[in-house]
Each structure stands twice: as structure tokens, then as C-alpha cells.
C-alpha atoms as a PDB file:
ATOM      1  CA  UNK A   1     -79.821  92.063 -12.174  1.00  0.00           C
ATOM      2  CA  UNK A   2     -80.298  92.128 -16.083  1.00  0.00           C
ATOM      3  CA  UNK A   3     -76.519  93.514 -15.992  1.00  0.00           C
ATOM      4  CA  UNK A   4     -75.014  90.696 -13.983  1.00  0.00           C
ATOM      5  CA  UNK A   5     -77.232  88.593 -16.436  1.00  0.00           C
ATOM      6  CA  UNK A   6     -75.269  89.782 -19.465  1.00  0.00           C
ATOM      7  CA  UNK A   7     -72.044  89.324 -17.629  1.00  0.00           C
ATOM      8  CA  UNK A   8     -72.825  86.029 -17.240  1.00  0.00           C
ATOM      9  CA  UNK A   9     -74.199  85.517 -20.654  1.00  0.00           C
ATOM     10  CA  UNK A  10     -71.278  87.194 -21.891  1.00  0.00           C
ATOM     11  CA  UNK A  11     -68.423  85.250 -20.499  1.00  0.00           C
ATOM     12  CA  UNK A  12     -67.537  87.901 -18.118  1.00  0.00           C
ATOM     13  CA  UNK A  13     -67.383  90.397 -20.967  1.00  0.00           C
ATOM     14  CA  UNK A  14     -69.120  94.013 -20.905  1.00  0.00           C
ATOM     15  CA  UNK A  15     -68.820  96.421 -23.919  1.00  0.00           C
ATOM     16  CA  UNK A  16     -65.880  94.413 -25.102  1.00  0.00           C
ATOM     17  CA  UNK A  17     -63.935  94.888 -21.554  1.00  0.00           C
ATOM     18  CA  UNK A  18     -63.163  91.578 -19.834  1.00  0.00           C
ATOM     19  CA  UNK A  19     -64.451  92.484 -16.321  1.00  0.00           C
ATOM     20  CA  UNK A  20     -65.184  89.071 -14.757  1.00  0.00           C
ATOM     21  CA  UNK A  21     -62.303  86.367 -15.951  1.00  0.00           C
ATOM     22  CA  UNK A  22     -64.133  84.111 -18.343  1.00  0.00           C
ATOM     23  CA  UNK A  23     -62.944  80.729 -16.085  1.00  0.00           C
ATOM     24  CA  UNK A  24     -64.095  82.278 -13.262  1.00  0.00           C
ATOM     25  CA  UNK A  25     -67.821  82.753 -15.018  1.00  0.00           C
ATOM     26  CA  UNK A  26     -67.691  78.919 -16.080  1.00  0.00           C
ATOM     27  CA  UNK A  27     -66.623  77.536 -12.882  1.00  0.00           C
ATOM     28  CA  UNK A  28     -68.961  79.877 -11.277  1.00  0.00           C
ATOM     29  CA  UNK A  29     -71.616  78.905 -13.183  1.00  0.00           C
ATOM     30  CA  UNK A  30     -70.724  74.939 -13.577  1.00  0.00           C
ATOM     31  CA  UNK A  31     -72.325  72.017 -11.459  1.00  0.00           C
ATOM     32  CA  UNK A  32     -70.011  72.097  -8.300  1.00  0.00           C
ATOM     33  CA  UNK A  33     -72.687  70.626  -5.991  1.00  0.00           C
ATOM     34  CA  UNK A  34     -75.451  68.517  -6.498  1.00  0.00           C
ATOM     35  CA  UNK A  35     -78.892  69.972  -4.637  1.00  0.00           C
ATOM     36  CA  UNK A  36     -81.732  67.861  -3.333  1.00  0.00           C
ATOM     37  CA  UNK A  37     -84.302  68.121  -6.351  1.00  0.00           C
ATOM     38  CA  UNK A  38     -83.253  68.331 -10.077  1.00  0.00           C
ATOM     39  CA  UNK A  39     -80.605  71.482 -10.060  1.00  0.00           C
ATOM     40  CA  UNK A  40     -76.963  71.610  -9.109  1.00  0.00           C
ATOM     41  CA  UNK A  41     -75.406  74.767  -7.651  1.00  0.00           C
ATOM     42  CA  UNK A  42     -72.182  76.906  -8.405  1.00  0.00           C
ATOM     43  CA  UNK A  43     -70.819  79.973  -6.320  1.00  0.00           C
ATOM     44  CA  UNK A  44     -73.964  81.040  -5.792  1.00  0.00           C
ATOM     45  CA  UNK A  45     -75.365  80.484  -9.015  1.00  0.00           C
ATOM     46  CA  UNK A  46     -77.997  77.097  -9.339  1.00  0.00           C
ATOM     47  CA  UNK A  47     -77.974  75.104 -12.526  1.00  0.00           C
ATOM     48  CA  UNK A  48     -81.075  73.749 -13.759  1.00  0.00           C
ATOM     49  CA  UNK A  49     -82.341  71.681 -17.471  1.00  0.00           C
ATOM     50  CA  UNK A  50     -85.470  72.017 -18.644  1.00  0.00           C
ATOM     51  CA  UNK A  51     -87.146  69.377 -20.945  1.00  0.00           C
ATOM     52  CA  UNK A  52     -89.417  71.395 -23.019  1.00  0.00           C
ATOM     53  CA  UNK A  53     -91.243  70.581 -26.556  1.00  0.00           C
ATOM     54  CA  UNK A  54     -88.519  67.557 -26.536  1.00  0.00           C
ATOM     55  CA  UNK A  55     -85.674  69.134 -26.353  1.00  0.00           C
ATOM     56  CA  UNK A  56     -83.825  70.218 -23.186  1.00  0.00           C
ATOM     57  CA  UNK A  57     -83.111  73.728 -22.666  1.00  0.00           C
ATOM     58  CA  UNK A  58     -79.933  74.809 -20.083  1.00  0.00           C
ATOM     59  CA  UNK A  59     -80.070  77.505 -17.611  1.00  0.00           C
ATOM     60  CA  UNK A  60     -78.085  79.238 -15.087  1.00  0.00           C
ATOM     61  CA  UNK A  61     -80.528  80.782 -12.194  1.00  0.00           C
ATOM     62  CA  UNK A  62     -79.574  83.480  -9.797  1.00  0.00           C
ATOM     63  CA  UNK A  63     -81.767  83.408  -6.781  1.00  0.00           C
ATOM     64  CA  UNK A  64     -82.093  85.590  -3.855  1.00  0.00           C
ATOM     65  CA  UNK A  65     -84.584  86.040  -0.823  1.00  0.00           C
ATOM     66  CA  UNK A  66     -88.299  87.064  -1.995  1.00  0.00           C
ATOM     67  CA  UNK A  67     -87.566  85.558  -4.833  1.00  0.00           C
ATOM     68  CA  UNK A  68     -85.771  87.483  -6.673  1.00  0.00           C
ATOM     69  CA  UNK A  69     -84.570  85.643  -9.966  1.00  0.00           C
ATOM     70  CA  UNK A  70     -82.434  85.769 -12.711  1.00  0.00           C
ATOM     71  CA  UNK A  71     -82.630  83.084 -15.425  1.00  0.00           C
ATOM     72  CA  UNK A  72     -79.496  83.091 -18.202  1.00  0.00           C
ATOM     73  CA  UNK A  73     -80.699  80.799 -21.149  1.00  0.00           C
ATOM     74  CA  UNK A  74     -77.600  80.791 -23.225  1.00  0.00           C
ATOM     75  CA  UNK A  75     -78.907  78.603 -25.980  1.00  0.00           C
ATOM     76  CA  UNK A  76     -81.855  81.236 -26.645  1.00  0.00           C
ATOM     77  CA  UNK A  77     -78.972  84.744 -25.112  1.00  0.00           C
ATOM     78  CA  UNK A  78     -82.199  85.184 -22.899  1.00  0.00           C
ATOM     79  CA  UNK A  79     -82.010  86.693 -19.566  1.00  0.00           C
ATOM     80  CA  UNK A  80     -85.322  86.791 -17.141  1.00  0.00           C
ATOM     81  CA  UNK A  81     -85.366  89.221 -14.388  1.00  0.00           C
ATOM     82  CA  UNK A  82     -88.091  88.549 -11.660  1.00  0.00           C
ATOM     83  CA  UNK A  83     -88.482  90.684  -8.614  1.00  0.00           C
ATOM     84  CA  UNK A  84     -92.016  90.790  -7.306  1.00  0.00           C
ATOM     85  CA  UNK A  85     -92.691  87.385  -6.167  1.00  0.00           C
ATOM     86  CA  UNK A  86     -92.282  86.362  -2.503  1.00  0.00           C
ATOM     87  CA  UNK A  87     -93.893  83.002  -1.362  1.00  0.00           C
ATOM     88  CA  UNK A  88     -92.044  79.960  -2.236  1.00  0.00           C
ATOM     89  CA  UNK A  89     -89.985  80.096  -5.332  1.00  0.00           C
ATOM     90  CA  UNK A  90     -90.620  76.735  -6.705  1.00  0.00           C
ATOM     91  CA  UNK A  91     -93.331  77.157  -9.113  1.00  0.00           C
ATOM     92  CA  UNK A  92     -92.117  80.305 -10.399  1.00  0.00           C
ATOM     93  CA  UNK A  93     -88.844  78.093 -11.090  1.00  0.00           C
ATOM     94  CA  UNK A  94     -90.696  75.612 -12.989  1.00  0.00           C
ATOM     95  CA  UNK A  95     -93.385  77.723 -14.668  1.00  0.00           C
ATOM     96  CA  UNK A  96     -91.334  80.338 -16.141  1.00  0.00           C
ATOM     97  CA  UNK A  97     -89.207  78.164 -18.502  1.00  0.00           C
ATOM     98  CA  UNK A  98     -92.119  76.467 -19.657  1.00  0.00           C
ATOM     99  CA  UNK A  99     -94.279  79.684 -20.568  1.00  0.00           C
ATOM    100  CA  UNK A 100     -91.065  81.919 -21.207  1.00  0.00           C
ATOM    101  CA  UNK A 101     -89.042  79.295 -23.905  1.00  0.00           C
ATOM    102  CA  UNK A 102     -91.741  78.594 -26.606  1.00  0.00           C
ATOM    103  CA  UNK A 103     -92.322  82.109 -26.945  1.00  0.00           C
ATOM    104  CA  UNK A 104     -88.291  82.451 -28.069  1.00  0.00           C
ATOM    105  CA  UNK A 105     -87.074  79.423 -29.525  1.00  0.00           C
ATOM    106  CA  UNK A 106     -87.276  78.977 -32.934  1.00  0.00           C
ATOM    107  CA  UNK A 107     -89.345  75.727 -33.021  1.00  0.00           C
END
């Protein structure tokens, strides 16, 4: 998951080989679809801002059953992996940011 992360993170790029097309990355990972709640969604990939210590923060959000998550914050090149949580995913999505992003920005 932290590899797909990077690939993300990186345009599609790994170890300076251009593995994923970069377009595809940004369409992939661009609002295509707007979800009910706050996030939009991609090809499989949600998209979700976070207002934190007023000033909003972008991330791209891999999720899969369980909840297993992967959170791409490109402003901060910080990639989450989560993979031990299994009972709702909604606080997790709104916690982590809010713990995880203070800890890394610069602020």
C-alpha cells in the first residue's frame, strides 16, 4: 500500500521510471463524482479536504474493506498506511488528519 502511495504521490513515477502515465494518476485521482458527505471519488480513489489549524489540507484516500487506508497528503509528500481497523471507517477518516497533520506541517 505505501508503494501504490508513492506512485500516486509521485505522478506515476517509481525510481525515475514512468510506470503509471502521469494523466492517468490525475484523472484517477481528480473529483469525477461527487459522494454523499464531504469527499468526491475518482477510479477508485476518494478525495477529501481537511480544514485544520485554518488552513485546508488536500488528500487523496485509498480505501478498501476492513478498513484498510491509504492517505496521500501531497502538500506535506505524506503517505498513511492503515490496516488494522475494521468497524466503520468514518472516524478513522476524520481523526487521522487531524492528529496525523500538526505533527508534519510546518506551522
Amino acid at each position: 500500500m505505501l508503494k501504490m502511495g508513492m506512485l500516486i504521490l509521485n505522478g506515476g513515477q517509481w525510481q525515475g521510471n514512468q510506470l503509471i502515465p502521469s494523466e492517468f494518476v490525475e484523472r484517477a485521482t481528480s473529483a469525477i463524482a461527487q459522494t454523499p458527505g464531504e469527499s468526491e471519488y475518482g477510479y477508485f480513489w476518494w478525495i477529501l479536504d481537511y480544514d485544520i489549524a485554518g488552513r485546508r489540507w488536500h488528500s487523496k484516500q485509498g480505501r478498501g474493506a476492513g478498513g484498510q487506508l491509504l492517505f496521500v497528503f501531497p502538500e506535506l509528500e505524506l503517505i498513511a498506511v492503515v490496516t488494522a481497523h475494521n468497524k466503520g471507517m468514518g472516524n478513522l477518516v476524520r481523526r487521522l488528519p487531524q492528529r496525523l497533520i500538526p505533527a508534519f506541517a510546518d506551522e
